[in-house]
N, C-alpha and C. Protein backbone atom coordinates (compact mmCIF):
# COMPACT_ATOMS: atom_id res chain seq x y z
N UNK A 1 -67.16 -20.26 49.61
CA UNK A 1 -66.79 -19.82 48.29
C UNK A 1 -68.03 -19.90 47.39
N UNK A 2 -68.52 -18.87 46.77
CA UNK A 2 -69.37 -18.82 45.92
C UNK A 2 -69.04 -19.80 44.45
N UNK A 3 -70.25 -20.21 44.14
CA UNK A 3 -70.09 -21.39 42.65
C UNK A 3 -69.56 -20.63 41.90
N UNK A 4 -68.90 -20.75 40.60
CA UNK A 4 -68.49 -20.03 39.87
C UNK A 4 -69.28 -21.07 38.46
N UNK A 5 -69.98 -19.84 37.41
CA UNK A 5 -70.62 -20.56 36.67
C UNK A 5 -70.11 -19.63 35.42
N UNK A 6 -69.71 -20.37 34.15
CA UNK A 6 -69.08 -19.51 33.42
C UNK A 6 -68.93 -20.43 32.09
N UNK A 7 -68.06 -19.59 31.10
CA UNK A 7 -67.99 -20.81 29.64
C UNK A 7 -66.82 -20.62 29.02
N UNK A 8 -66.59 -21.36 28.17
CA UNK A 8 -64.88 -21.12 27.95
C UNK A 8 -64.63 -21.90 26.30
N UNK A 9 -63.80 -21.95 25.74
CA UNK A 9 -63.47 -22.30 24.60
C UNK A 9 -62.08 -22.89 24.83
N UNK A 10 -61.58 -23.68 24.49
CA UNK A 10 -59.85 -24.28 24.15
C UNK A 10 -60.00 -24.43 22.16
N UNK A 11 -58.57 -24.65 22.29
CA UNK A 11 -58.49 -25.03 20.76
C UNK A 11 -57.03 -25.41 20.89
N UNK A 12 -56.68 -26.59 20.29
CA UNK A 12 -55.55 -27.90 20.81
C UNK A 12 -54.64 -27.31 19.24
N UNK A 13 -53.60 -27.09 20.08
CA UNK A 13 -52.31 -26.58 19.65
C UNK A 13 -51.93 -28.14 18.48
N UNK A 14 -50.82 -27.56 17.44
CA UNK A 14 -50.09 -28.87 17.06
C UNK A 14 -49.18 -29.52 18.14
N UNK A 15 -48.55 -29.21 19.08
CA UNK A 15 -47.75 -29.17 19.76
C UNK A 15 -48.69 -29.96 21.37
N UNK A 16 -50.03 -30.22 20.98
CA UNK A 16 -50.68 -30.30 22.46
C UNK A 16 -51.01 -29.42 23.28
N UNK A 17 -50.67 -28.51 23.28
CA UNK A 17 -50.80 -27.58 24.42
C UNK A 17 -52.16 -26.55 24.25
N UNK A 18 -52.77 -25.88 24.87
CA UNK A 18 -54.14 -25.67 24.59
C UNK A 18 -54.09 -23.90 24.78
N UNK A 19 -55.09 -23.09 24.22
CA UNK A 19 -55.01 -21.97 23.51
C UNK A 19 -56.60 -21.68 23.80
N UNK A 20 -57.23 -20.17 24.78
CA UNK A 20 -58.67 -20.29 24.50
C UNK A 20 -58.63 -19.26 25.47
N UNK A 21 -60.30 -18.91 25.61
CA UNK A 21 -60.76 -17.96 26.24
C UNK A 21 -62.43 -18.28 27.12
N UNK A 22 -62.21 -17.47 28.09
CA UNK A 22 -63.67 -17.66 28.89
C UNK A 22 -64.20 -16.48 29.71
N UNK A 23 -65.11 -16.90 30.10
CA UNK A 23 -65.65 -15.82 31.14
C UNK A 23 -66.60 -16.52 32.40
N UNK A 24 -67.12 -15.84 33.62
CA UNK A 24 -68.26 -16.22 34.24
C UNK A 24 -68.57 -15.53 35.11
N UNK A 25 -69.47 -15.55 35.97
CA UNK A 25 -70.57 -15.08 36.74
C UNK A 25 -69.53 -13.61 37.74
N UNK A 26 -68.04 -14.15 37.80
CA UNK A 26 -67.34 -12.99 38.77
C UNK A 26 -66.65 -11.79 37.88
N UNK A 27 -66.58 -11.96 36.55
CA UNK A 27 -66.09 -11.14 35.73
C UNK A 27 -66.85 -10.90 34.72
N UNK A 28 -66.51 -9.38 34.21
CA UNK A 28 -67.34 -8.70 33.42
C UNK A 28 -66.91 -8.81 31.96
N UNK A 29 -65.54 -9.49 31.87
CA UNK A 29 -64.62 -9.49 30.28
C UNK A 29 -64.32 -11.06 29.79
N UNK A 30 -63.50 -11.03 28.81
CA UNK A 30 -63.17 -12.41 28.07
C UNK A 30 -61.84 -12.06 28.38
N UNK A 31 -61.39 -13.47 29.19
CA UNK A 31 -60.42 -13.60 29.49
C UNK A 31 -59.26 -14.60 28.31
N UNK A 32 -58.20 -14.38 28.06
CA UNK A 32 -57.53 -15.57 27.54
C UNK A 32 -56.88 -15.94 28.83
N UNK A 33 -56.62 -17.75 28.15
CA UNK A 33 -55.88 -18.51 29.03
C UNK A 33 -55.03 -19.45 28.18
N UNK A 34 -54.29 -20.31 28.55
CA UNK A 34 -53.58 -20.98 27.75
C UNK A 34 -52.83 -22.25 28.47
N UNK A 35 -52.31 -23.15 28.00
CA UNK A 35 -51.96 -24.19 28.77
C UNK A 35 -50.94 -25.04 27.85
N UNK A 36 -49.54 -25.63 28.89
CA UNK A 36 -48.99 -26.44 28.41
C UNK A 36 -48.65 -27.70 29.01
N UNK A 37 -49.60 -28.74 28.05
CA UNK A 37 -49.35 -29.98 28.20
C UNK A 37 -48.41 -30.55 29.21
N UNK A 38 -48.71 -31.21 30.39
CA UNK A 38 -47.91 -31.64 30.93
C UNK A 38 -47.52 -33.11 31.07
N UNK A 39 -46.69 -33.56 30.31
CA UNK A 39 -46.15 -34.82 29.81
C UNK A 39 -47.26 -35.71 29.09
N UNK A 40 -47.34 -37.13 28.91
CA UNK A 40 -48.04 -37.65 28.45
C UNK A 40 -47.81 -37.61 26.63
N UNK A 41 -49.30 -38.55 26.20
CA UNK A 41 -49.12 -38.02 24.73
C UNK A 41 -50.15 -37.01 24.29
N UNK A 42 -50.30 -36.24 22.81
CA UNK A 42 -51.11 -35.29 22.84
C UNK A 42 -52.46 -36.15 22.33
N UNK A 43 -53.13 -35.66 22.95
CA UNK A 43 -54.45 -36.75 22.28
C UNK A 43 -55.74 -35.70 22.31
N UNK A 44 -56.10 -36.13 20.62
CA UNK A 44 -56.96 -34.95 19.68
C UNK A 44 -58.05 -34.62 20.91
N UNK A 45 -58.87 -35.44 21.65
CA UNK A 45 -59.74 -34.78 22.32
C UNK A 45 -59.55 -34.14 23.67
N UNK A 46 -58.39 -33.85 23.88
CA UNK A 46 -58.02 -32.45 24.52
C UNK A 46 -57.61 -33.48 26.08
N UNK A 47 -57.81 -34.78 26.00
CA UNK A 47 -57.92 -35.24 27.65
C UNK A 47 -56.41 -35.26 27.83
N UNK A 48 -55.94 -34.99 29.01
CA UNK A 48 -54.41 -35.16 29.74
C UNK A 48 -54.53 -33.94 30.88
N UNK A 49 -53.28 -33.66 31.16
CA UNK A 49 -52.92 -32.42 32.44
C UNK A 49 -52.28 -31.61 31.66
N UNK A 50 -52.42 -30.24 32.18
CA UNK A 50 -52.11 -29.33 31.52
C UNK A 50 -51.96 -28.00 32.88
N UNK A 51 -50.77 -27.14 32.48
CA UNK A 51 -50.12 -26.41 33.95
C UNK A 51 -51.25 -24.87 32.71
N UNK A 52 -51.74 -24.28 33.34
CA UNK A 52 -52.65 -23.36 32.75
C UNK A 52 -52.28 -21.95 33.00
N UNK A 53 -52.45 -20.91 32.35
CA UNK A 53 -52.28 -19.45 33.14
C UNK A 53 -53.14 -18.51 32.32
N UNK A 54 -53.03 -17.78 33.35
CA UNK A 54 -54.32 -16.68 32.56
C UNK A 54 -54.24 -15.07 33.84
N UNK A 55 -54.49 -14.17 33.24
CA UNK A 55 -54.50 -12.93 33.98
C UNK A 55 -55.93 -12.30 34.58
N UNK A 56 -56.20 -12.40 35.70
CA UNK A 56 -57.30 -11.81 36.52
C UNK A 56 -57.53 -10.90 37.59
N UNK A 57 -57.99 -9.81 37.29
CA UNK A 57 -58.14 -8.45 38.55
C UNK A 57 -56.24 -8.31 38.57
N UNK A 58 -55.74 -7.96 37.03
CA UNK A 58 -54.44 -7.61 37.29
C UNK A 58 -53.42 -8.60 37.93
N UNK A 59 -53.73 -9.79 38.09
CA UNK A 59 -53.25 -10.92 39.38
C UNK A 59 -52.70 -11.98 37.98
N UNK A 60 -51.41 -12.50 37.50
CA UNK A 60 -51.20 -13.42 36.98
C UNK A 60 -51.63 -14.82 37.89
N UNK A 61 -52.43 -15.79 37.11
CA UNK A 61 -52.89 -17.08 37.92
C UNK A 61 -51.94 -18.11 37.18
N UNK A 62 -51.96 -19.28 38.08
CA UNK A 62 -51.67 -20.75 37.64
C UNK A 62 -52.12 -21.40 37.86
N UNK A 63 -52.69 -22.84 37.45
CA UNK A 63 -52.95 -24.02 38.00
C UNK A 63 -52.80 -25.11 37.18
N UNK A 64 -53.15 -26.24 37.91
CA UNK A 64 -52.96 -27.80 37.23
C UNK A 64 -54.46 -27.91 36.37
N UNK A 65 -55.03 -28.19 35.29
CA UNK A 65 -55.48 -28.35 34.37
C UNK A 65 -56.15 -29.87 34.40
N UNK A 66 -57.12 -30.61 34.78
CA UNK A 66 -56.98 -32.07 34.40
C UNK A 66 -58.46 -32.22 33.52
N UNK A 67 -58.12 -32.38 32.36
CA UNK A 67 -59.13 -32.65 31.57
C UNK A 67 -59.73 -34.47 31.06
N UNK A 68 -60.64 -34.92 31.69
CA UNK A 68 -61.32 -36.31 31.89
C UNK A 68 -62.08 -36.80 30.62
N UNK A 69 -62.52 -37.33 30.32
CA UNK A 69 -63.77 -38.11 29.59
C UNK A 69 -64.23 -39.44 30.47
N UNK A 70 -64.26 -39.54 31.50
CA UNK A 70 -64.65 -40.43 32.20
C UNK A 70 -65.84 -41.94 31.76
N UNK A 71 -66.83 -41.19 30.86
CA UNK A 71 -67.76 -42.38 30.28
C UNK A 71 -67.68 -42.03 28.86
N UNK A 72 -66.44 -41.64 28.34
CA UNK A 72 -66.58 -41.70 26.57
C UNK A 72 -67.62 -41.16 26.29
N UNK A 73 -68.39 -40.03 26.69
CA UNK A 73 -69.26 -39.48 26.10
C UNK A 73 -68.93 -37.78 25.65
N UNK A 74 -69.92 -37.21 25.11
CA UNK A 74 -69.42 -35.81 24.50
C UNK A 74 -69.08 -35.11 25.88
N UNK A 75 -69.48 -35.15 26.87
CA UNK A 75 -69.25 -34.39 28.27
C UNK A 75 -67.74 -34.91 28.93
N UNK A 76 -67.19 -33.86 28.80
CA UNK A 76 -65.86 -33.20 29.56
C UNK A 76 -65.77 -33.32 31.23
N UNK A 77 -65.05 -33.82 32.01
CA UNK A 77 -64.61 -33.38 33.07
C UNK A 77 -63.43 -32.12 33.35
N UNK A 78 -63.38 -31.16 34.00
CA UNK A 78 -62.47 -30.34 33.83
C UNK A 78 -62.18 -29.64 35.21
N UNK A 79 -61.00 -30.27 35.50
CA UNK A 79 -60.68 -29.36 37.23
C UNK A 79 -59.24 -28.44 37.05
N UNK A 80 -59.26 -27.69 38.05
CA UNK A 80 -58.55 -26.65 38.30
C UNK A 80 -57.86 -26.88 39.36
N UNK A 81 -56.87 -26.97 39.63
CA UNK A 81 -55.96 -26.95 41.13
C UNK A 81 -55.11 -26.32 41.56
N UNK A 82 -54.92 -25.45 42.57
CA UNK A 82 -53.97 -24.51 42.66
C UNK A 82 -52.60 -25.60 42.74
N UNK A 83 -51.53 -24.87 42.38
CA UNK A 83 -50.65 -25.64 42.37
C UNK A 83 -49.39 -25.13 43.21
């Protein structure tokens, strides 16, 4: 599988759930995506699980969402999992 290198934006719902757009190295457009919080509490810097979806090459996607802060610093962990 080729790396996928790309950039993206969120912006944290009142509700928790996350709202944004990206792109990278396999696509030529700005994609939206969106995500809803999956349990937990909502917490301002975006960290928890989140079930995600977004539309690609015509193909509706899903996955599990897990957003980290692992050493409290400005850098994000962020994985994707098919679900």
């Amino acid at each position: 599988m080729n790396e996928i290198i790309g950039s993206f934006y969120f912006r944290l719902t009142e509700n928790g759930n996350l709202a944004g757009e990206f792109t990278n190295n396999e696509s030529n457009e700005i994609i939206t995506e969106g995500g809803n919080l999956e349990g937990g509490e909502i917490d301002a810097r975006f960290i928890g699980t989140y079930i995600t979806s977004w539309v690609e090459n015509d193909q509706s996607c899903i996955a599990r969402l897990k957003i980290s802060n692992p050493d409290n610093s400005r850098k994000f962990t962020l994985v994707w999992r098919d679900i």
